[in-house]
C-alpha atoms as a PDB file:
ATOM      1  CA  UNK A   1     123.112   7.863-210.295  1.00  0.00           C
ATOM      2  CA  UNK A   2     120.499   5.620-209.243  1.00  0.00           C
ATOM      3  CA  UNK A   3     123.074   4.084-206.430  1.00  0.00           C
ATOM      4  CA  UNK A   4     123.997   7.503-205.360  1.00  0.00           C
ATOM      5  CA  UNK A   5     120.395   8.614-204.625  1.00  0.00           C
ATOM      6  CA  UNK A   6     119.655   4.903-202.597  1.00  0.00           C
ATOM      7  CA  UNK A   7     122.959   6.177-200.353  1.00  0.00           C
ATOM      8  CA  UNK A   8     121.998   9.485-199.729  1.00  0.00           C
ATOM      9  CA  UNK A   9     118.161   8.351-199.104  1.00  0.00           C
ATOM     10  CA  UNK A  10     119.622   5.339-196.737  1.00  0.00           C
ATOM     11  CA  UNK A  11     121.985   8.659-195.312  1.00  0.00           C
ATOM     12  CA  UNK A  12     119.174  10.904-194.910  1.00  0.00           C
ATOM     13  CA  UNK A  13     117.082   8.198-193.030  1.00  0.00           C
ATOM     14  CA  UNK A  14     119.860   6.867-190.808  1.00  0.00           C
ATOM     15  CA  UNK A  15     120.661  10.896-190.010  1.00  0.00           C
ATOM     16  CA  UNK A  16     116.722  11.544-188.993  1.00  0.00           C
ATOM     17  CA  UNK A  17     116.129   8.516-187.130  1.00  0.00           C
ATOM     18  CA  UNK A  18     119.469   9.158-185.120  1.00  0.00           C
ATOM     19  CA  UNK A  19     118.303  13.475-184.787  1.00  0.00           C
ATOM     20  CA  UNK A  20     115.320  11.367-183.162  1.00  0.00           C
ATOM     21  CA  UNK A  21     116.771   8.998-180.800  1.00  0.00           C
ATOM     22  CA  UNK A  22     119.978  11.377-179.824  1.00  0.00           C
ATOM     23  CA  UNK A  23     117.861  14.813-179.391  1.00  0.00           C
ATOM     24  CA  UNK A  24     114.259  13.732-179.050  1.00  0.00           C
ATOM     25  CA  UNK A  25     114.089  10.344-176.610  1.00  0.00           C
ATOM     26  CA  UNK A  26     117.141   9.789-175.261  1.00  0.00           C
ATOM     27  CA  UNK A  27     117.230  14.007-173.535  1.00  0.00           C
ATOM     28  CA  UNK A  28     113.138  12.616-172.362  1.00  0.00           C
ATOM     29  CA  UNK A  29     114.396   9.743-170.966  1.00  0.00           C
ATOM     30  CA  UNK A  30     117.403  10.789-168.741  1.00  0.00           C
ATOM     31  CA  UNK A  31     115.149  13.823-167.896  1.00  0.00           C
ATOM     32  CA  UNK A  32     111.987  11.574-166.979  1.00  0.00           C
ATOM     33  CA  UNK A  33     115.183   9.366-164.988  1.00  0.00           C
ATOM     34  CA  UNK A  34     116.059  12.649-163.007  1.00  0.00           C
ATOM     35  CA  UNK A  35     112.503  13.645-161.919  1.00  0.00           C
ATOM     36  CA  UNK A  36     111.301  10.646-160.802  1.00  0.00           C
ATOM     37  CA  UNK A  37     114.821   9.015-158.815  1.00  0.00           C
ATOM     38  CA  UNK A  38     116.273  12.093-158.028  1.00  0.00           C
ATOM     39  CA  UNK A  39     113.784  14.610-158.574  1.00  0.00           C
ATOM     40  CA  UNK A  40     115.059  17.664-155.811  1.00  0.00           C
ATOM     41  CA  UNK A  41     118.702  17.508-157.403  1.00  0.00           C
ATOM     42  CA  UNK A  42     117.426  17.752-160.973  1.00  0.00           C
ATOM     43  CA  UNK A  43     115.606  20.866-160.167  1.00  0.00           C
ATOM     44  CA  UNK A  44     118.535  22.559-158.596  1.00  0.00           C
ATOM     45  CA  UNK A  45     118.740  21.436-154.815  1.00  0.00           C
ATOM     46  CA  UNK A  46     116.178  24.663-154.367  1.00  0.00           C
ATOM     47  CA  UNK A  47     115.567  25.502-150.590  1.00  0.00           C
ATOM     48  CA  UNK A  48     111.582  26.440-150.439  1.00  0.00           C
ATOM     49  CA  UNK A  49     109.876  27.921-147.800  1.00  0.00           C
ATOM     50  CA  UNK A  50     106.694  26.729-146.142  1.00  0.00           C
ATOM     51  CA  UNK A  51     104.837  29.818-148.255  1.00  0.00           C
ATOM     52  CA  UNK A  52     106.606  29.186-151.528  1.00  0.00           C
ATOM     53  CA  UNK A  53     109.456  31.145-151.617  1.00  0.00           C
ATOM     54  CA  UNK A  54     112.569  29.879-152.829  1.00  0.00           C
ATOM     55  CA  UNK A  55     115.650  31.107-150.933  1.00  0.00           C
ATOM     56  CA  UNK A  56     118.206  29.931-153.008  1.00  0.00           C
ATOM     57  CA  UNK A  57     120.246  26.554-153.987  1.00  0.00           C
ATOM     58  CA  UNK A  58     122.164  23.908-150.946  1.00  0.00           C
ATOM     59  CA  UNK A  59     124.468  23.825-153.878  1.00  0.00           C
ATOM     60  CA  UNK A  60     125.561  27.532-154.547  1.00  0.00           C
ATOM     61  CA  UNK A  61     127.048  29.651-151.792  1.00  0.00           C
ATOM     62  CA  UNK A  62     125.392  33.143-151.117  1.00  0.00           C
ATOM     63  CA  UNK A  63     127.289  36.517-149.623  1.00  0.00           C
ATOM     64  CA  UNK A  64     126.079  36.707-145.726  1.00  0.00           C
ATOM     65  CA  UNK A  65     127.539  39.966-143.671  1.00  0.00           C
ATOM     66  CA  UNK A  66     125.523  41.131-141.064  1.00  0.00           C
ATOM     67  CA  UNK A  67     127.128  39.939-137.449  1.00  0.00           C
ATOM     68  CA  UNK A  68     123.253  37.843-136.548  1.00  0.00           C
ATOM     69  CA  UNK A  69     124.381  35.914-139.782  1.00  0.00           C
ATOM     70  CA  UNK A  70     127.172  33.279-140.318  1.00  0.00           C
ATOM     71  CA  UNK A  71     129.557  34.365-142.789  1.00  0.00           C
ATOM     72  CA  UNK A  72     130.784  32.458-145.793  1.00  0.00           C
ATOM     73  CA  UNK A  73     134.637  31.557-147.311  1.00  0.00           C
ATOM     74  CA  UNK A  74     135.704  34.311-149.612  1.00  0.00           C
ATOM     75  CA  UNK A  75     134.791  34.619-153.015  1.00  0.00           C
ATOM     76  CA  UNK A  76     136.564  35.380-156.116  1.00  0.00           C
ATOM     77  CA  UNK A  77     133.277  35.106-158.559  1.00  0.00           C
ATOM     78  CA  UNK A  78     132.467  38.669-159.947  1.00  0.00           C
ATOM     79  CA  UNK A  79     131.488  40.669-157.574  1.00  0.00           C
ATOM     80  CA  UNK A  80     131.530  37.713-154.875  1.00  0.00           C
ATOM     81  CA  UNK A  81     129.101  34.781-155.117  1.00  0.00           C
ATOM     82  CA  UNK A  82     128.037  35.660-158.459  1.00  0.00           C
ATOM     83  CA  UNK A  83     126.858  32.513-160.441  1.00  0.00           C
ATOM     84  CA  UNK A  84     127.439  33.749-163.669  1.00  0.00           C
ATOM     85  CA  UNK A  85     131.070  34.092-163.170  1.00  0.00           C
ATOM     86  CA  UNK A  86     131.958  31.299-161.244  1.00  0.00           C
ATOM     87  CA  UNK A  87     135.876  30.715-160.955  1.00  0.00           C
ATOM     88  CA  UNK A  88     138.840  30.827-158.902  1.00  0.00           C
ATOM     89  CA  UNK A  89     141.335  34.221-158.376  1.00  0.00           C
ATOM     90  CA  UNK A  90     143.439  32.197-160.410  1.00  0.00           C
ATOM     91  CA  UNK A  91     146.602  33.835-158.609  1.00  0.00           C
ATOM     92  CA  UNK A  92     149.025  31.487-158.025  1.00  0.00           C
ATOM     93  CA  UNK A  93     151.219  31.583-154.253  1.00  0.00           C
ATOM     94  CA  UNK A  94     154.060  33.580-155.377  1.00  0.00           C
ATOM     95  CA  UNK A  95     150.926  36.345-156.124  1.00  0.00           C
ATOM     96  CA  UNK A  96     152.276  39.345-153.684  1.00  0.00           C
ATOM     97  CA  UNK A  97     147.585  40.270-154.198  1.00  0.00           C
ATOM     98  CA  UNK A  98     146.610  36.825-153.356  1.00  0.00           C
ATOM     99  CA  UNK A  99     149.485  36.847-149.571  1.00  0.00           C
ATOM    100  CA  UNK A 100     147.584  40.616-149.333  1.00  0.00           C
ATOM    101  CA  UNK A 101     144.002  39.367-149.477  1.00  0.00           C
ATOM    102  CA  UNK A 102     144.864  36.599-147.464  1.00  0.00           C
ATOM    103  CA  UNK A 103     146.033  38.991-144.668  1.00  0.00           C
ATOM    104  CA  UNK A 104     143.190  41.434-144.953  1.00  0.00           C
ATOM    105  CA  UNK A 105     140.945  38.470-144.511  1.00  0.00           C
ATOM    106  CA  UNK A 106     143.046  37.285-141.642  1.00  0.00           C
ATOM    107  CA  UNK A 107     142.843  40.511-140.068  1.00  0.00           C
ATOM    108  CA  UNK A 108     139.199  40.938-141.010  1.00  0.00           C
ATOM    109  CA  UNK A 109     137.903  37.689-139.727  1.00  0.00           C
ATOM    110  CA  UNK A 110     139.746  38.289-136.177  1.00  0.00           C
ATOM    111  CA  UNK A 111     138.348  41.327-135.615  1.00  0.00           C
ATOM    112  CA  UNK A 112     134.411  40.210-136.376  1.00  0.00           C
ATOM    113  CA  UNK A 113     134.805  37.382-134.268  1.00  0.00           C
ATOM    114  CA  UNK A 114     136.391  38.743-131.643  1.00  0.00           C
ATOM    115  CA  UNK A 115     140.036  36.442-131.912  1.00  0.00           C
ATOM    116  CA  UNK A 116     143.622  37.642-130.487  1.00  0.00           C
ATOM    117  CA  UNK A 117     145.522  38.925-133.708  1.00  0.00           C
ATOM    118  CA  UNK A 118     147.253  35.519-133.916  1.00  0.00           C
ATOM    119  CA  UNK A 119     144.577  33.261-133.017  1.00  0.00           C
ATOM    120  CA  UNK A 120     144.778  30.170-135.613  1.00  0.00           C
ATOM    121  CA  UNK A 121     142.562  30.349-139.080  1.00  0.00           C
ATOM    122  CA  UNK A 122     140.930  28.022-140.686  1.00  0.00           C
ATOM    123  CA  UNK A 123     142.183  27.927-144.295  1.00  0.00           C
ATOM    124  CA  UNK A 124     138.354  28.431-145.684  1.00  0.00           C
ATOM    125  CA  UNK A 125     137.808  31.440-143.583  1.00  0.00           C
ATOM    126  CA  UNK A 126     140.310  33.333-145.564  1.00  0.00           C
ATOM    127  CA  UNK A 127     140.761  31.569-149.254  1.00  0.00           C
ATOM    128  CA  UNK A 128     137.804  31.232-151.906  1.00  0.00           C
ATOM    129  CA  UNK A 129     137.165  27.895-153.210  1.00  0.00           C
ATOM    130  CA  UNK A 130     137.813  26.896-156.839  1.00  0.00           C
ATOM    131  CA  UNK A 131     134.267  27.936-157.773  1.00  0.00           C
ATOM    132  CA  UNK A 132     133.693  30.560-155.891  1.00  0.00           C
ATOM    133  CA  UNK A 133     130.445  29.590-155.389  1.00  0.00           C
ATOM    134  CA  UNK A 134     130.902  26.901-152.064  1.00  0.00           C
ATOM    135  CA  UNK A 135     127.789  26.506-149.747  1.00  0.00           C
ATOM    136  CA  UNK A 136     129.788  25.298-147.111  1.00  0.00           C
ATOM    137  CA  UNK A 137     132.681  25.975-144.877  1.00  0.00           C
ATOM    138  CA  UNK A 138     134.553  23.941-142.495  1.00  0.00           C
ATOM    139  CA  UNK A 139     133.006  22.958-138.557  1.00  0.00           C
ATOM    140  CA  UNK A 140     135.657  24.505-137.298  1.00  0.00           C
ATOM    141  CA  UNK A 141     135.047  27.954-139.357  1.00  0.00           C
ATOM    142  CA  UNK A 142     131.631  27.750-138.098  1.00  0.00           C
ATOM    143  CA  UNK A 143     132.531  27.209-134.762  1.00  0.00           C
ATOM    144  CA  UNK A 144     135.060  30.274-134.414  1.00  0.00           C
ATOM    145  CA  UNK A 145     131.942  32.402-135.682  1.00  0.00           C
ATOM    146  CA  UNK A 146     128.821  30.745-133.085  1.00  0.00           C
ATOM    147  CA  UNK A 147     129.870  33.178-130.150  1.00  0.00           C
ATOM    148  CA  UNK A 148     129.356  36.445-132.757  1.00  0.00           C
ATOM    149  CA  UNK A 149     126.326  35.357-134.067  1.00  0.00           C
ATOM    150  CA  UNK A 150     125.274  33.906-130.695  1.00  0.00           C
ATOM    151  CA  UNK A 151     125.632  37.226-129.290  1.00  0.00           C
ATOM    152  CA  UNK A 152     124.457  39.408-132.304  1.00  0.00           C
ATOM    153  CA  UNK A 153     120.482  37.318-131.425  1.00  0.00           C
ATOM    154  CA  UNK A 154     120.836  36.940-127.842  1.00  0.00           C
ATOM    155  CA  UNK A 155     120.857  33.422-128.271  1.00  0.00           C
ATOM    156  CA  UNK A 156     123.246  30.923-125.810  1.00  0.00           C
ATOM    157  CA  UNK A 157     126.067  29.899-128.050  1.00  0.00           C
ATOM    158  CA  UNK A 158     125.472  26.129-127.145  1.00  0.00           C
ATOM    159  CA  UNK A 159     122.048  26.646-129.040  1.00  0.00           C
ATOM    160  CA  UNK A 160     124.108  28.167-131.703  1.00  0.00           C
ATOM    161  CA  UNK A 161     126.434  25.254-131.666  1.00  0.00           C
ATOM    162  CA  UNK A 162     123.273  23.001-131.977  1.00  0.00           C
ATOM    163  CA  UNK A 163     122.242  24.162-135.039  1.00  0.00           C
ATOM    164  CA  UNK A 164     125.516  23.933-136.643  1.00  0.00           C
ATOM    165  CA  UNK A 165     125.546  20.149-136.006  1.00  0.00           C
ATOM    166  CA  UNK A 166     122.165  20.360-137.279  1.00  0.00           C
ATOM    167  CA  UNK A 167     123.106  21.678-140.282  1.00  0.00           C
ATOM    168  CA  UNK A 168     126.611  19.924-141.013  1.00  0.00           C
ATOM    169  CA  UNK A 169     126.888  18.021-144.068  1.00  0.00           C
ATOM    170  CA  UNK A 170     129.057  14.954-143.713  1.00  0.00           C
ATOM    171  CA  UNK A 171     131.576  13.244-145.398  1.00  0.00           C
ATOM    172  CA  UNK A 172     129.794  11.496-148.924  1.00  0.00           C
ATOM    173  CA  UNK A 173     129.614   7.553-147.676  1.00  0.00           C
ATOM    174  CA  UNK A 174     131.378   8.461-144.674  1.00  0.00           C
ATOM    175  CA  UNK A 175     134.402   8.431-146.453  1.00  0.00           C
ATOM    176  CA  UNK A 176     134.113  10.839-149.224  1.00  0.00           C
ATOM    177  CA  UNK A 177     135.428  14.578-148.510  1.00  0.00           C
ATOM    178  CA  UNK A 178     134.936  16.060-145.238  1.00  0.00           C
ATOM    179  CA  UNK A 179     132.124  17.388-143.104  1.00  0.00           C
ATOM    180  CA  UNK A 180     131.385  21.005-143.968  1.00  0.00           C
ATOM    181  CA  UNK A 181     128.565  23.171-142.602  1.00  0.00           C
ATOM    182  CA  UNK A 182     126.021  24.853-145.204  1.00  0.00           C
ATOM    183  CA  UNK A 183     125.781  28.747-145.170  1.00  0.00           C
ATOM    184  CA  UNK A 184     122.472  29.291-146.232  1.00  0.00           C
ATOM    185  CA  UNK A 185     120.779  26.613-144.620  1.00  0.00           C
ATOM    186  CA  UNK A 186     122.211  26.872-141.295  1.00  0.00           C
ATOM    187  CA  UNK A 187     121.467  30.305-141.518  1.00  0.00           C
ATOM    188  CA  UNK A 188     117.732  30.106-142.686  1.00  0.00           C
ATOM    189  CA  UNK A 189     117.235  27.862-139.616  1.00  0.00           C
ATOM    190  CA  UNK A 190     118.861  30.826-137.136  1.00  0.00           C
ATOM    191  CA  UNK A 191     116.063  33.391-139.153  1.00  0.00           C
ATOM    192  CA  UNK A 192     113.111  30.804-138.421  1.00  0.00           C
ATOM    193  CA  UNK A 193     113.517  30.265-135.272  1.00  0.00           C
ATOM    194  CA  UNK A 194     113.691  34.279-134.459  1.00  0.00           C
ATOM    195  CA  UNK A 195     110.632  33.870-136.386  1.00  0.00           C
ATOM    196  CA  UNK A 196     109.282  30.846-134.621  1.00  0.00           C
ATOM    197  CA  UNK A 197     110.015  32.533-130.972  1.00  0.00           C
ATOM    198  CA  UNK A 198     107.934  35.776-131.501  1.00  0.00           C
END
């Protein structure tokens, strides 16, 4: 009896020191790690005005419609860019709904930017990403889309076409993934410069 209660007090102190260490310093030390060395991507990537007011996350796509704004890829979360039910359509290509959404889109995405009915696509302007939730869509989707939004602010298109470059994210190491164009941000700059010009 006497060696069973030394094992469980040797258990009991080797299961409290470890509840310290595992869920006490080692969660204070990675977070302490995050703030200080990468201290903007712990907290969310946040985009925050000059006045406070957060506008949402570089790292979670948000539903744009109006013609003055650019428009992002599809999205199959919830409702559309919802982040509590990020995901996929999960329809496969043989899906006779997923070749019908794609043509809607198709059809849609000519018609708001002004394209002959079989002007060439880019793939993102018409499929949702795995998430559902992607900031960013190809230079090439953003480039069909400068002349509408151009036009929709009574802006020149090559000042459009500035501020996508502007706003392009590119390829992780130079290597890594390619160059895509962030929604939100590139559209926050278009709304403060309308702001900055009157």
């Amino acid at each position: 009896m006497k060696a069973f209660l030394s094992e469980l007090r040797r258990a009991v102190f080797a299961t409290l020191a470890l509840a310290v260490v595992c869920c006490g310093l080692y969660p204070l030390v990675v977070f302490g790690i995050g703030q200080v060395l990468f201290h903007d991507k712990a907290n969310g990537s946040l985009i925050v005005d000059a006045g406070g007011v957060v506008h949402g996350s570089r790292l979670i796509g948000q539903p744009f419609t109006a013609d003055k704004y650019f428009h992002p890829r599809p999205s199959s979360a919830g409702n559309g860019y919802d982040p509590t039910s990020s995901g996929g359509s999960n329809l496969g290509p043989t899906s006779q709904k997923l070749r019908d959404a794609i043509a809607q889109n198709l059809a849609d995405y000519r018609t708001q930017n002004g394209l002959a009915t079989n002007a060439p696509v880019p793939a993102d302007a018409v499929t949702s990403s795995g998430s559902g939730l992607d900031p960013h869509i190809s230079s090439e989707n953003a480039r069909l889309q400068a002349d509408r939004v151009a036009k929709a602010r009574g802006l020149t298109p090559e000042h459009v076409r500035e501020l996508i470059l502007q706003n392009t994210d590119h390829a992780s190491l130079g290597i890594l993934g390619d160059p895509g164009v962030n929604v939100l941000t590139l559209n926050l700059a278009l709304d403060e410069m309308a702001t900055g010009n009157r």
